[in-house]
C-alpha atoms as a PDB file:
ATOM      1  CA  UNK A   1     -19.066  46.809 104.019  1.00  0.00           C
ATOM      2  CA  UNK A   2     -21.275  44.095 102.151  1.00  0.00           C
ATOM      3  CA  UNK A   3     -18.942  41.693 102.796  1.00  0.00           C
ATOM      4  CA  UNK A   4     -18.778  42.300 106.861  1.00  0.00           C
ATOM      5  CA  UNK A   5     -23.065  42.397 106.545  1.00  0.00           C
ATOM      6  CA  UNK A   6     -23.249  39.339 105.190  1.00  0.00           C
ATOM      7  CA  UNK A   7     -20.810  37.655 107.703  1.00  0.00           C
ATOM      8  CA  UNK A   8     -22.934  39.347 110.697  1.00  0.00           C
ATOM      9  CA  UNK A   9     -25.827  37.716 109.493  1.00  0.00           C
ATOM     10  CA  UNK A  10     -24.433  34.430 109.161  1.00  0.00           C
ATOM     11  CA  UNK A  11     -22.843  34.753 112.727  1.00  0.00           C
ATOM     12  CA  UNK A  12     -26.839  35.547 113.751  1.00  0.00           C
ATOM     13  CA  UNK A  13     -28.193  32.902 111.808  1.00  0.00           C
ATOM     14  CA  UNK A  14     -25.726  30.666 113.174  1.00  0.00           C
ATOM     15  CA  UNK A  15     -26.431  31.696 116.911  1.00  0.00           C
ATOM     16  CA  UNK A  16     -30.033  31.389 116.418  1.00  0.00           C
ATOM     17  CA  UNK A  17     -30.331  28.158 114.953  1.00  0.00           C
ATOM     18  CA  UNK A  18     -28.195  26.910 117.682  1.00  0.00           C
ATOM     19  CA  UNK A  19     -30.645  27.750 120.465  1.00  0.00           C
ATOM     20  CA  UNK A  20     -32.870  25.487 121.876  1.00  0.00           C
ATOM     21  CA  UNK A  21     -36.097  25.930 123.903  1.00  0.00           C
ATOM     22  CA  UNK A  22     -35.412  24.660 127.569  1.00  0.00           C
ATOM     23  CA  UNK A  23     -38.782  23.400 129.286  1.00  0.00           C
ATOM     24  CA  UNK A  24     -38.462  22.706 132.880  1.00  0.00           C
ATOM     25  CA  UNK A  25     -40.997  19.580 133.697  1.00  0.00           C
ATOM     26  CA  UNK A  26     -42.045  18.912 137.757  1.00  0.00           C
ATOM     27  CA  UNK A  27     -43.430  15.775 138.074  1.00  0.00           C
ATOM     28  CA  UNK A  28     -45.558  16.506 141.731  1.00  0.00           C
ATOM     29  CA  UNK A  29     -45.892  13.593 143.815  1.00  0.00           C
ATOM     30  CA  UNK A  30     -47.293  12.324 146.926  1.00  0.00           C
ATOM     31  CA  UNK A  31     -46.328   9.227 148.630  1.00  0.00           C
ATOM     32  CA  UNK A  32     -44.599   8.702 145.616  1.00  0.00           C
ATOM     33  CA  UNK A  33     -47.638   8.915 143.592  1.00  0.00           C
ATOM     34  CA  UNK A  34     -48.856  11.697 141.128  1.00  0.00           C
ATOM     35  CA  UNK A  35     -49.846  14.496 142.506  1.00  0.00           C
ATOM     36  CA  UNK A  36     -53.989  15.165 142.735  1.00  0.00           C
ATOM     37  CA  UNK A  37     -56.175  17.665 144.656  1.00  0.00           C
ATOM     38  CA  UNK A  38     -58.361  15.958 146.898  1.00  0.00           C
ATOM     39  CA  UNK A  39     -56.157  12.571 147.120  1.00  0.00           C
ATOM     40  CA  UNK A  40     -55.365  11.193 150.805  1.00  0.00           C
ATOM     41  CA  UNK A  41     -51.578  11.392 151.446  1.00  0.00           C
ATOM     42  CA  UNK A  42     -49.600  10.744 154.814  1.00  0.00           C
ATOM     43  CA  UNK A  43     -47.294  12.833 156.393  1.00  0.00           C
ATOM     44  CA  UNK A  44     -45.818  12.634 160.248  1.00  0.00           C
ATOM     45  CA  UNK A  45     -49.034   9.564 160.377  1.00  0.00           C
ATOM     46  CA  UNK A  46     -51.304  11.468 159.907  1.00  0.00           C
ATOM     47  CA  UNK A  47     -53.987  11.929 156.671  1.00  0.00           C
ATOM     48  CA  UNK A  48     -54.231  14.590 154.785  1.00  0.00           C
ATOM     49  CA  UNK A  49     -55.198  15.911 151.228  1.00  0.00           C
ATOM     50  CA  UNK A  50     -54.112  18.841 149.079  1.00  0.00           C
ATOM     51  CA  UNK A  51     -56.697  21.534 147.847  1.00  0.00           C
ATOM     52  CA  UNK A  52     -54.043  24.127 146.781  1.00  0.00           C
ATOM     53  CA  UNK A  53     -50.002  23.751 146.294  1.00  0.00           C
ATOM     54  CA  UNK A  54     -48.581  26.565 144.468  1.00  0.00           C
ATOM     55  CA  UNK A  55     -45.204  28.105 144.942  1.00  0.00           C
ATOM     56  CA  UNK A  56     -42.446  30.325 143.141  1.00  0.00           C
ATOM     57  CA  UNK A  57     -38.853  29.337 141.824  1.00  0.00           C
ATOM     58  CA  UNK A  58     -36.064  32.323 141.051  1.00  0.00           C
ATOM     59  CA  UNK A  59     -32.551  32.353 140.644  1.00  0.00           C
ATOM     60  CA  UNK A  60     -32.243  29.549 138.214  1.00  0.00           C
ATOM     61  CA  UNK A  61     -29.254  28.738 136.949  1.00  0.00           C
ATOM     62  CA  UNK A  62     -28.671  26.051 134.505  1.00  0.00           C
ATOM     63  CA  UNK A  63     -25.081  23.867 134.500  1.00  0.00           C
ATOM     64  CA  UNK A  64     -24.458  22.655 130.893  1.00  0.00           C
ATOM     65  CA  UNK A  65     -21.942  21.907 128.460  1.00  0.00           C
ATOM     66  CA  UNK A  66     -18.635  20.908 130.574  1.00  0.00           C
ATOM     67  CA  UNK A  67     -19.058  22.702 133.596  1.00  0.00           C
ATOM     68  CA  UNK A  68     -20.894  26.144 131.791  1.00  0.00           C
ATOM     69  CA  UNK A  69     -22.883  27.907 134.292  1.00  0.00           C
ATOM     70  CA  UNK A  70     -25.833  30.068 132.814  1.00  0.00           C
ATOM     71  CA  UNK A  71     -28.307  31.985 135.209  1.00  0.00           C
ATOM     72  CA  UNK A  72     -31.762  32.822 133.577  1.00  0.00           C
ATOM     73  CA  UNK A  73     -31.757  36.526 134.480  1.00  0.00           C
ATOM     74  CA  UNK A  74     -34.979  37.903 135.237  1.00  0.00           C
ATOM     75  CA  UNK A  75     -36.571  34.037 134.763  1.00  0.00           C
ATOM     76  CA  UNK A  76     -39.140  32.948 137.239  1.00  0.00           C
ATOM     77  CA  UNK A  77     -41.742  29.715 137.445  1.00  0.00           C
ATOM     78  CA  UNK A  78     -44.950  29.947 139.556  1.00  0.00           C
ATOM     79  CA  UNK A  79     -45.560  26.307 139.739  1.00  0.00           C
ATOM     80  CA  UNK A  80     -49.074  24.793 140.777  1.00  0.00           C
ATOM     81  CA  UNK A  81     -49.302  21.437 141.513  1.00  0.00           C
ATOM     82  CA  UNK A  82     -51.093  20.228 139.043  1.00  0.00           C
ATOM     83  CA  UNK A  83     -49.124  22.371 136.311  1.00  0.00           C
ATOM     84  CA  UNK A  84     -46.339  19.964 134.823  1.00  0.00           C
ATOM     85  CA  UNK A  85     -44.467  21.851 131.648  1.00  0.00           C
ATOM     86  CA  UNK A  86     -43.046  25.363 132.475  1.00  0.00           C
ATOM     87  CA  UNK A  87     -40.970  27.176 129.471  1.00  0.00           C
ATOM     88  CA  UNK A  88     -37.619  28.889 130.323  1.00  0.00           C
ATOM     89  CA  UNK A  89     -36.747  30.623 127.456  1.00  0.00           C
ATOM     90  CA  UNK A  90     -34.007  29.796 124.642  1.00  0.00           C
ATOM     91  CA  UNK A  91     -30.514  29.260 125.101  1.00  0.00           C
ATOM     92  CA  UNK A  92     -27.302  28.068 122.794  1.00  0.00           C
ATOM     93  CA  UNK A  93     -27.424  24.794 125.441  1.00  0.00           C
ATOM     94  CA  UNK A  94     -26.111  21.563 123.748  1.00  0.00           C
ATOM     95  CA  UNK A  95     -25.976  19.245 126.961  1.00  0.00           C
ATOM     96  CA  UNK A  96     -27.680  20.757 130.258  1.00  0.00           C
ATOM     97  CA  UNK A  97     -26.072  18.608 133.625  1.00  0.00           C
ATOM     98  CA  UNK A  98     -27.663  20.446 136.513  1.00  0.00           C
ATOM     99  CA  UNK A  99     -30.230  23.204 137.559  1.00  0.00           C
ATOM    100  CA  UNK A 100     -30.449  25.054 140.432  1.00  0.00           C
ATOM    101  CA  UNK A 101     -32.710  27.355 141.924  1.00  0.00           C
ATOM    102  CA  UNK A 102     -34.411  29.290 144.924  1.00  0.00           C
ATOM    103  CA  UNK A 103     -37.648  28.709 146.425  1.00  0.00           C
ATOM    104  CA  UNK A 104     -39.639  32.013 146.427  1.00  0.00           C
ATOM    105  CA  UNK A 105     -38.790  35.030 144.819  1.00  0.00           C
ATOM    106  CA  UNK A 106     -35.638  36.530 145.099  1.00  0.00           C
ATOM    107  CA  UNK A 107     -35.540  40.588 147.245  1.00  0.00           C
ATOM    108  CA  UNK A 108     -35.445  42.431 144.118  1.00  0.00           C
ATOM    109  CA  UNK A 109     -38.843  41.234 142.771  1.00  0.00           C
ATOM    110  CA  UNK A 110     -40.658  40.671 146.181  1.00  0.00           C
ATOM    111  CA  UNK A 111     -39.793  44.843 146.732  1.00  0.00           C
ATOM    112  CA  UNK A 112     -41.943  45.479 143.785  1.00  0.00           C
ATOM    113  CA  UNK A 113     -45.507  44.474 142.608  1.00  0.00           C
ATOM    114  CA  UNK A 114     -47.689  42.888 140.258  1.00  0.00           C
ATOM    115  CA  UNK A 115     -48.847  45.837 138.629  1.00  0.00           C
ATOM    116  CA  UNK A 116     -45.734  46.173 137.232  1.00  0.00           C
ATOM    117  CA  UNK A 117     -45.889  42.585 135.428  1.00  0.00           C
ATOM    118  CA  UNK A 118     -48.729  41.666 132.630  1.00  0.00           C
ATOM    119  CA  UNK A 119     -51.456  39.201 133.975  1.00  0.00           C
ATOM    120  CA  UNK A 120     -49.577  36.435 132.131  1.00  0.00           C
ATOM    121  CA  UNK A 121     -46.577  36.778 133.508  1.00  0.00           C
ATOM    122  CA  UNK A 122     -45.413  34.634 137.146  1.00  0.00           C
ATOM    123  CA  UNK A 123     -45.514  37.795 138.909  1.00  0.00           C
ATOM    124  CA  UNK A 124     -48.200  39.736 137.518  1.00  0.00           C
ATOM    125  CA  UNK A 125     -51.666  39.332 139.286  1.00  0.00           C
ATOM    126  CA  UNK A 126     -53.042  35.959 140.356  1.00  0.00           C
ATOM    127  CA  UNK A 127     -56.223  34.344 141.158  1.00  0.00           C
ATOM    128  CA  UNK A 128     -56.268  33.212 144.010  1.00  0.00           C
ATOM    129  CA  UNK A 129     -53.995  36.164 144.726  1.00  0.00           C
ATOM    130  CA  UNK A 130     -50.040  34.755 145.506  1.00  0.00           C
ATOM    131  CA  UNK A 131     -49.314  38.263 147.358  1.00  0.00           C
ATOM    132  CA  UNK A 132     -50.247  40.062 150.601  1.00  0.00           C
ATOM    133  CA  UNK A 133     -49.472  43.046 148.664  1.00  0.00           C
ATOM    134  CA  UNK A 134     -46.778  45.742 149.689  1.00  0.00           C
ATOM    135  CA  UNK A 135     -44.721  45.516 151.355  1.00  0.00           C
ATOM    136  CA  UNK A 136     -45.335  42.535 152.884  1.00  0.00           C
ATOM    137  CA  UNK A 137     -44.718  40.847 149.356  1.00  0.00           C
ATOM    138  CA  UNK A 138     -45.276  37.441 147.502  1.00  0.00           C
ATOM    139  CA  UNK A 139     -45.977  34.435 149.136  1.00  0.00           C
ATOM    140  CA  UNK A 140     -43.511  32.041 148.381  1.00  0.00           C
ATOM    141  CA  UNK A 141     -45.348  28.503 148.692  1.00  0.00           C
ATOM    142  CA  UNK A 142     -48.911  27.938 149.670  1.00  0.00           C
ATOM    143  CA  UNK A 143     -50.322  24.411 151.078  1.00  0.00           C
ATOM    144  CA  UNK A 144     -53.750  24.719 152.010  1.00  0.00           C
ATOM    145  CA  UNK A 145     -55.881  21.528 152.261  1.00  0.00           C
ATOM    146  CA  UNK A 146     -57.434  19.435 155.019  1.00  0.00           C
ATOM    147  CA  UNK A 147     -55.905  17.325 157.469  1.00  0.00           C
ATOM    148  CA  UNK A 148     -57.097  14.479 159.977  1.00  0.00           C
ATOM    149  CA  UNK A 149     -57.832  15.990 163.566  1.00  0.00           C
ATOM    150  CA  UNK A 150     -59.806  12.937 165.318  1.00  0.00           C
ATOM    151  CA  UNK A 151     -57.954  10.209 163.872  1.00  0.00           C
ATOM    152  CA  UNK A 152     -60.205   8.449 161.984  1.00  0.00           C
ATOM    153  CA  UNK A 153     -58.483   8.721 158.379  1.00  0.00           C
ATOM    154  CA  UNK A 154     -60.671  10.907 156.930  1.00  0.00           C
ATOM    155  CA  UNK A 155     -59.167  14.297 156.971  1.00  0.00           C
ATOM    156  CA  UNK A 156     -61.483  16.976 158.391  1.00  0.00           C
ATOM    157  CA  UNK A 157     -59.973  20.411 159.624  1.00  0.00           C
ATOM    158  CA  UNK A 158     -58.656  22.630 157.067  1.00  0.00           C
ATOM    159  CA  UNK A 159     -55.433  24.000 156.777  1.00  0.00           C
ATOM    160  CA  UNK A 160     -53.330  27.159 154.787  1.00  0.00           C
ATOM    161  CA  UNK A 161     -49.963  27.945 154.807  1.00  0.00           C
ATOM    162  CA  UNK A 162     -48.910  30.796 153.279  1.00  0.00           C
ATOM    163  CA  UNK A 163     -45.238  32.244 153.465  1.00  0.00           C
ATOM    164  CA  UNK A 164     -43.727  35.210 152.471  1.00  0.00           C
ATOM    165  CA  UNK A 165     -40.885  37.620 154.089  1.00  0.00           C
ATOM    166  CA  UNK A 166     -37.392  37.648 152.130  1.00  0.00           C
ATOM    167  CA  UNK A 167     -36.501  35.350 155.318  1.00  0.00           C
ATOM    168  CA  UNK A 168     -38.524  32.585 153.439  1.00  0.00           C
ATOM    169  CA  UNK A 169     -35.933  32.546 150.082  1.00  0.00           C
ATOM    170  CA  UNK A 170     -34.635  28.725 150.126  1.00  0.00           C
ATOM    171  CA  UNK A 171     -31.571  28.168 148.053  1.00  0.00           C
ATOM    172  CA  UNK A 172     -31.818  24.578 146.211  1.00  0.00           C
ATOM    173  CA  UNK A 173     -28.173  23.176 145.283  1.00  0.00           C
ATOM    174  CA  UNK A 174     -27.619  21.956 142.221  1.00  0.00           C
ATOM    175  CA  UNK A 175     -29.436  18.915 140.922  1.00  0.00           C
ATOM    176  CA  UNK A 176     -27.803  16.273 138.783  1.00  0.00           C
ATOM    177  CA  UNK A 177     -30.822  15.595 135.490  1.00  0.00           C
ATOM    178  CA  UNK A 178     -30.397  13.490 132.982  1.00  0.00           C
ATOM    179  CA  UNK A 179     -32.512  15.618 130.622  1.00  0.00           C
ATOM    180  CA  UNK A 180     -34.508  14.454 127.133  1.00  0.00           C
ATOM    181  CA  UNK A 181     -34.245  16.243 123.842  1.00  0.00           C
ATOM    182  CA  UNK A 182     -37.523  16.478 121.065  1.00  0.00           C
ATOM    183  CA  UNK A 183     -36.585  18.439 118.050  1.00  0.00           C
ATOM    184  CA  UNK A 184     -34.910  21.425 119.538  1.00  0.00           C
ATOM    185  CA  UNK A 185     -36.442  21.573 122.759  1.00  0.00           C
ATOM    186  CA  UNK A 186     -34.718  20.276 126.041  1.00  0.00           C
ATOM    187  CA  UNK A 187     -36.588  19.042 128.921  1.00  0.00           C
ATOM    188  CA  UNK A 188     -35.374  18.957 132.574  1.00  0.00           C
ATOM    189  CA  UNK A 189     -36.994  16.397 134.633  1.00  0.00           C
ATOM    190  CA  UNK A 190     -37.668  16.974 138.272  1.00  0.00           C
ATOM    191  CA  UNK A 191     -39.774  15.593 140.538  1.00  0.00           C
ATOM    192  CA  UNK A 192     -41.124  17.635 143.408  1.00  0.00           C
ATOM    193  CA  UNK A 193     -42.451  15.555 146.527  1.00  0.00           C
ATOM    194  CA  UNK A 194     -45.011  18.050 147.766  1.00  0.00           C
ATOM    195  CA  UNK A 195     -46.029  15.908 151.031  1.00  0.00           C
ATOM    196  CA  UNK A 196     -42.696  16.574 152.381  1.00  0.00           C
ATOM    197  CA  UNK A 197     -43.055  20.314 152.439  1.00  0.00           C
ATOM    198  CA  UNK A 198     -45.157  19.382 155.360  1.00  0.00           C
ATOM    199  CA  UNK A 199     -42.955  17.471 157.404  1.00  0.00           C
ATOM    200  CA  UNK A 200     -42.705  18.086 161.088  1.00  0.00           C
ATOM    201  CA  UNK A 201     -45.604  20.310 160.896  1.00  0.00           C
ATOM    202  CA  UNK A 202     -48.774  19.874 163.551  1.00  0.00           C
ATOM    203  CA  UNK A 203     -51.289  20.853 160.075  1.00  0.00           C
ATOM    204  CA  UNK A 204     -54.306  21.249 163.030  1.00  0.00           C
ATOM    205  CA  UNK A 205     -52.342  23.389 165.269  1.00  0.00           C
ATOM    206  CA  UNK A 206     -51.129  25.223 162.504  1.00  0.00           C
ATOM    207  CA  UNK A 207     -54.847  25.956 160.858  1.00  0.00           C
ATOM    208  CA  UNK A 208     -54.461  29.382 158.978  1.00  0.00           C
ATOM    209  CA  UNK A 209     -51.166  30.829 159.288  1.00  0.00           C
ATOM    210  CA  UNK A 210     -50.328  33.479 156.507  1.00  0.00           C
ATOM    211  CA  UNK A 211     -47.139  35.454 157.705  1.00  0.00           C
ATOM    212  CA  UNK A 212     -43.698  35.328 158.044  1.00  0.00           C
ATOM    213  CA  UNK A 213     -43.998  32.180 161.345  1.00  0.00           C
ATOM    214  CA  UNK A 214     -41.554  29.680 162.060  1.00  0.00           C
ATOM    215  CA  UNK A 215     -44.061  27.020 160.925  1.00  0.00           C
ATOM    216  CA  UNK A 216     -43.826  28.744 157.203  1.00  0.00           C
ATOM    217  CA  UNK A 217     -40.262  29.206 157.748  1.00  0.00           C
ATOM    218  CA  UNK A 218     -39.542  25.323 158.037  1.00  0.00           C
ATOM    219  CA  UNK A 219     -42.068  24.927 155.112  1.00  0.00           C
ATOM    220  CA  UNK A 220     -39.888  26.249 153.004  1.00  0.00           C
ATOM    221  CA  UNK A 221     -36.571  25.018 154.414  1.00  0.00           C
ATOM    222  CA  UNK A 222     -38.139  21.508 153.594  1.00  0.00           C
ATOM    223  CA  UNK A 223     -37.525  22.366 150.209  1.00  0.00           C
ATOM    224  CA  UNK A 224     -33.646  21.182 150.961  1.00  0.00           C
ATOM    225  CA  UNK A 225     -33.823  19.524 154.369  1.00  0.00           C
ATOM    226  CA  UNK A 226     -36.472  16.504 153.509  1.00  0.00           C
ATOM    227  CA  UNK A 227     -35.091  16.456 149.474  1.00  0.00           C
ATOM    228  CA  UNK A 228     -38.555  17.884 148.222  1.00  0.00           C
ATOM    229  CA  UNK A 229     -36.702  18.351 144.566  1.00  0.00           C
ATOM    230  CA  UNK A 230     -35.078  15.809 142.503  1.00  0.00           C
ATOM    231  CA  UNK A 231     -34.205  14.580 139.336  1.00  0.00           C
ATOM    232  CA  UNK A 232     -36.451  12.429 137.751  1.00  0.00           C
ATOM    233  CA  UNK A 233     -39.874  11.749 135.629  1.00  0.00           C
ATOM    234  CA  UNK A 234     -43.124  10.262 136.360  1.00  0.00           C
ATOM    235  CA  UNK A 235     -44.794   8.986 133.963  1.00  0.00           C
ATOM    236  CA  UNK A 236     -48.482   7.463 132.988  1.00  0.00           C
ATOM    237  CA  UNK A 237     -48.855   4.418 131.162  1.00  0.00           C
ATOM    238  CA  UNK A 238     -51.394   4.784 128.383  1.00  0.00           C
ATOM    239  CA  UNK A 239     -54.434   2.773 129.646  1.00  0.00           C
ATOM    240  CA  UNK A 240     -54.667   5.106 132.646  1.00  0.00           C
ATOM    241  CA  UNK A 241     -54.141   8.727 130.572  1.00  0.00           C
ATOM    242  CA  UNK A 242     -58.220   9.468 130.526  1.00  0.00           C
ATOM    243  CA  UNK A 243     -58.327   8.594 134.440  1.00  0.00           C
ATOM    244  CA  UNK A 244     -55.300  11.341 134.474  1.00  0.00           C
ATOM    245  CA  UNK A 245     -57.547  14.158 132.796  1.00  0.00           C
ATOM    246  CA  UNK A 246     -58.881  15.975 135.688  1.00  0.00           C
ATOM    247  CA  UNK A 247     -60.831  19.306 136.645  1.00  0.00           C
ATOM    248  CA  UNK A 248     -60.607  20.720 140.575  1.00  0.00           C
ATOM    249  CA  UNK A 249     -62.308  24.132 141.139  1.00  0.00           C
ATOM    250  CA  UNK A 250     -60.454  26.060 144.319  1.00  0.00           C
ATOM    251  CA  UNK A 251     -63.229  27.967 146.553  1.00  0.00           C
ATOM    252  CA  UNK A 252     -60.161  30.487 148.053  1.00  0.00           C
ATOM    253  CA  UNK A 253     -62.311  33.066 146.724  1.00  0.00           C
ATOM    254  CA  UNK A 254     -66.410  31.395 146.837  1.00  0.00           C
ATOM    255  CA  UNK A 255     -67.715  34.237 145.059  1.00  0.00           C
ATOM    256  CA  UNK A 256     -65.805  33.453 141.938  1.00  0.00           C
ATOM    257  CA  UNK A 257     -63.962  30.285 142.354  1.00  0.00           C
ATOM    258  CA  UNK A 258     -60.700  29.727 139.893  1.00  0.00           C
ATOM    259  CA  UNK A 259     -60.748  26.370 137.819  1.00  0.00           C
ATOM    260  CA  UNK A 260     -57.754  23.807 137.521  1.00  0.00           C
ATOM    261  CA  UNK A 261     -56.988  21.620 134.633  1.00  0.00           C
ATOM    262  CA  UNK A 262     -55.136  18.499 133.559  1.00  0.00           C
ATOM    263  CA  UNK A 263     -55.373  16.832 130.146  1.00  0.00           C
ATOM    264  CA  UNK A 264     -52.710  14.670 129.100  1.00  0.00           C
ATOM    265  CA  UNK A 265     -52.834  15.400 125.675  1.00  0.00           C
ATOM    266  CA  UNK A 266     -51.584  18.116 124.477  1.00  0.00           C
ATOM    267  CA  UNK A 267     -54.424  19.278 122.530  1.00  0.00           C
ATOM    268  CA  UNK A 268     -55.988  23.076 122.923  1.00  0.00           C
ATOM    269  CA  UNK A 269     -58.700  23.273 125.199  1.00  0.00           C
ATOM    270  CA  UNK A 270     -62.214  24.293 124.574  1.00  0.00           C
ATOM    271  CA  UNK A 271     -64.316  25.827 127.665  1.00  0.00           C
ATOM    272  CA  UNK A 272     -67.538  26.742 128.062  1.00  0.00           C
ATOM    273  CA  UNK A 273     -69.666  27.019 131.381  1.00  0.00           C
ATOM    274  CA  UNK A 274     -73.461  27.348 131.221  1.00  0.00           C
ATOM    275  CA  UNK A 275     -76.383  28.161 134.271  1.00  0.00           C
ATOM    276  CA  UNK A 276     -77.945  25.611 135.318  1.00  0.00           C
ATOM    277  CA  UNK A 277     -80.885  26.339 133.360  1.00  0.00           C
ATOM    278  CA  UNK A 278     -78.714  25.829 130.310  1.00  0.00           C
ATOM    279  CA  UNK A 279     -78.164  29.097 129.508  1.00  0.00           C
ATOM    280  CA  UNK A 280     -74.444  29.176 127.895  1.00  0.00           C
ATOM    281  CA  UNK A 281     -72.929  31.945 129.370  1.00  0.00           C
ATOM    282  CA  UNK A 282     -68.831  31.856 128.338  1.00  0.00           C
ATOM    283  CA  UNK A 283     -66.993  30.246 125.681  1.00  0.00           C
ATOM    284  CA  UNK A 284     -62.816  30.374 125.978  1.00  0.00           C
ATOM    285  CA  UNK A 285     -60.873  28.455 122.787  1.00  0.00           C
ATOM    286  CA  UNK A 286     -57.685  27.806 122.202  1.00  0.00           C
ATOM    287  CA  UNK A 287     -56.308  27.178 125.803  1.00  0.00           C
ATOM    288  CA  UNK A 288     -53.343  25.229 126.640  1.00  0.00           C
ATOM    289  CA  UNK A 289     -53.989  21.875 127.867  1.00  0.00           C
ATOM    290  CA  UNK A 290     -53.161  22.348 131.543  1.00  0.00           C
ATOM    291  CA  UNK A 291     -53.440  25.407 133.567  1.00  0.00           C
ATOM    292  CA  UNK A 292     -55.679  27.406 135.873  1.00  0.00           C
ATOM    293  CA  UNK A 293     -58.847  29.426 134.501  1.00  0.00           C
ATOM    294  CA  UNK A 294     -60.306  32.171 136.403  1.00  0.00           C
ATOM    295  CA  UNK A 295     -63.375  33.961 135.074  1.00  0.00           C
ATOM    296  CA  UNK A 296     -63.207  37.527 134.708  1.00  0.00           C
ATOM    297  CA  UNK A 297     -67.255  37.828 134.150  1.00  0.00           C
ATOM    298  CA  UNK A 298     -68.978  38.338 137.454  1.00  0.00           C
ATOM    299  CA  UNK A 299     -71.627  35.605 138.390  1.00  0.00           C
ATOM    300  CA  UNK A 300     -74.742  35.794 140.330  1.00  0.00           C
ATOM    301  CA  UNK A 301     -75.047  33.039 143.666  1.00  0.00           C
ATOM    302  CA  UNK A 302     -75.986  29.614 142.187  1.00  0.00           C
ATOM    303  CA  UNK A 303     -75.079  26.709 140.229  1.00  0.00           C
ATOM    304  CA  UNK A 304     -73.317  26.455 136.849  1.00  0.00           C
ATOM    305  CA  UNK A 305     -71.772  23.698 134.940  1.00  0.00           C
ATOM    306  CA  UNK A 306     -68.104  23.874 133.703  1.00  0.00           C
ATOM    307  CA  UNK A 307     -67.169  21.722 130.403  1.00  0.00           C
ATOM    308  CA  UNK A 308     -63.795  21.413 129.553  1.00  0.00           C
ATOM    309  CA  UNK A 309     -62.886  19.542 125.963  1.00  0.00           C
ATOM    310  CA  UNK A 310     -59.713  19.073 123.687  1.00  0.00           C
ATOM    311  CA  UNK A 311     -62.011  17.069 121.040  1.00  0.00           C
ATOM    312  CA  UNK A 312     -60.611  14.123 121.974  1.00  0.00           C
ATOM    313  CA  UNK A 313     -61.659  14.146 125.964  1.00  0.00           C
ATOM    314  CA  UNK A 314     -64.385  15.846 128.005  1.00  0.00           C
ATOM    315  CA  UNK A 315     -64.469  17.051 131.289  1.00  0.00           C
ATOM    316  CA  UNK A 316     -67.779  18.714 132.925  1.00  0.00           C
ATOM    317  CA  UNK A 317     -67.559  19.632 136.595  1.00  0.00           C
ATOM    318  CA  UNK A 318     -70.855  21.376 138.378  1.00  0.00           C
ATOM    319  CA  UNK A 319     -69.829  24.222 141.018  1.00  0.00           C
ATOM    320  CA  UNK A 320     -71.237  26.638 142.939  1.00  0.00           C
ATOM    321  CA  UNK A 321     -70.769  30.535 143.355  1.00  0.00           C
ATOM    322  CA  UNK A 322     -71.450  32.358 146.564  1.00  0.00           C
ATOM    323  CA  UNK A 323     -71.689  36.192 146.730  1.00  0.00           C
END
């Protein structure tokens, strides 16, 4: 008996140390660029900028080791644009060669509903809200932003797509990546051109279109018909990293607006947002450095100031809450 105990734990031993942690990095783009809120882009000629991008992935599956396939049951990614790192769990994977993956969120999931997920988790409740609750379900990608109606370059008429409907579920074949390794982690490198989930699409006809519409429906089929995924990295060089750091607040809900955040470093992040009298009213530690913040305390109409710092970098941003 001691003798098949101690070979069980060696067998676990052995199996754990040979996992590694898979991190799936998406590189958004525009134009070719890196992705920004608020940064002109063309599409079908015509100017337009991003205020919101923010879709689900499901159904992964990752190819590795000679032809291995592995799908990452019960794994799903609710990607923002300006989000880049997004963990996958750990798996015995020496060499990964593909990855593939739906768009939106497979029938199973998009029958249920966030209260049965934790806030932190890709399906649990989100602010802005990424549901039309039940049973209409999830909404699988949302683009809202502005677009150019009168030709004059500046964009000027707002836009939102929002699509949801099991019809929506875009299957994404697999992608050849030439993944990196640090220590025991392995990173696969996409790069997601959001301008092309817009292609073909009239943004000021369009305006506000939240349903199940053929203009949501060739959103999403985008994802594979224009090549909106592929393998690849982009990277900034270090003189530009502090013009990379970046804050956007997203007015989908004015009365308590949710917050955005870039810093290239990978530092914690240290937030704090005071009245405009200088009153400090919240204090967050310890946050990752990218991600979205939404404040749980209820504010009063008026102005406040955001500061966002990793002790290396500060960010302050002055916004506005309407009741």
């Amino acid at each position: 008996m001691k003798k098949i105990i101690i070979a069980l734990t060696l067998l676990f031993s052995f199996n754990l140390h040979g996992q590694k942690e898979i991190v799936l990095r998406i590189s958004h783009a525009l134009n070719g660029n890196a992705f920004a809120y608020n940064q002109n882009f063309t599409i079908n000629g015509v100017t337009n900028y991003f205020t919101r991008l923010q879709y689900y992935l499901s159904g992964i599956s990752v190819h590795h080791d000679g032809g291995q396939i592995t799908p990452l049951n019960n794994v799903y990614v609710l990607a923002s644009g300006h989000i880049k790192s997004y963990y996958l769990g750990n798996y015995a994977f020496n060499q990964v060669e593909s990855i593939s993956f739906d768009l939106g969120v497979d029938q199973a999931a998009n029958a249920g509903n966030t209260v049965n997920y934790p806030s932190h988790h890709p399906l649990g409740p989100q602010s802005p809200p990424m549901d039309w609750g039940w049973p209409s379900g999830y909404f699988f990608v949302v683009s809202n932003g502005f677009t150019d109606s009168n030709n004059d370059g500046n964009p000027n008429a707002s836009f939102s797509l929002q699509a949801l409907g099991n019809q929506m579920l875009t299957s994404i074949d697999p992608i050849i990546v030439t993944p990196s390794t640090s220590n025991d982690t392995i990173f696969i490198d996409l790069v997601a051109n959001a301008d092309k989930f817009l292609h073909g699409l009239d943004l000021d006809a369009i305006g506000v279109d939240h349903s199940s519409s053929p203009s949501n429906l060739a959103m999403c089929n985008n994802a594979i018909n224009m090549n909106v995924f592929e393998a690849g990295f982009i990277n900034t060089s270090i003189e530009n990293e502090a013009s990379m750091n970046f804050v956007h607040v997203d007015y989908t809900l004015p009365f308590a607006p949710t917050f955005n955040y870039h810093f290239n470093s990978t530092n914690q992040i240290n937030l704090d947002i005071y009245g405009i009298d200088g009153k400090h009213i919240i204090h967050q530690s310890n946050l990752p450095h990218e991600g979205s913040y939404f404040p749980l305390k209820e504010f009063s109409s008026g102005i406040y100031i955001l500061s966002l710092s990793n002790g290396k970098d500060k960010i302050t941003k002055k916004y506005t809450v309407t009741q």
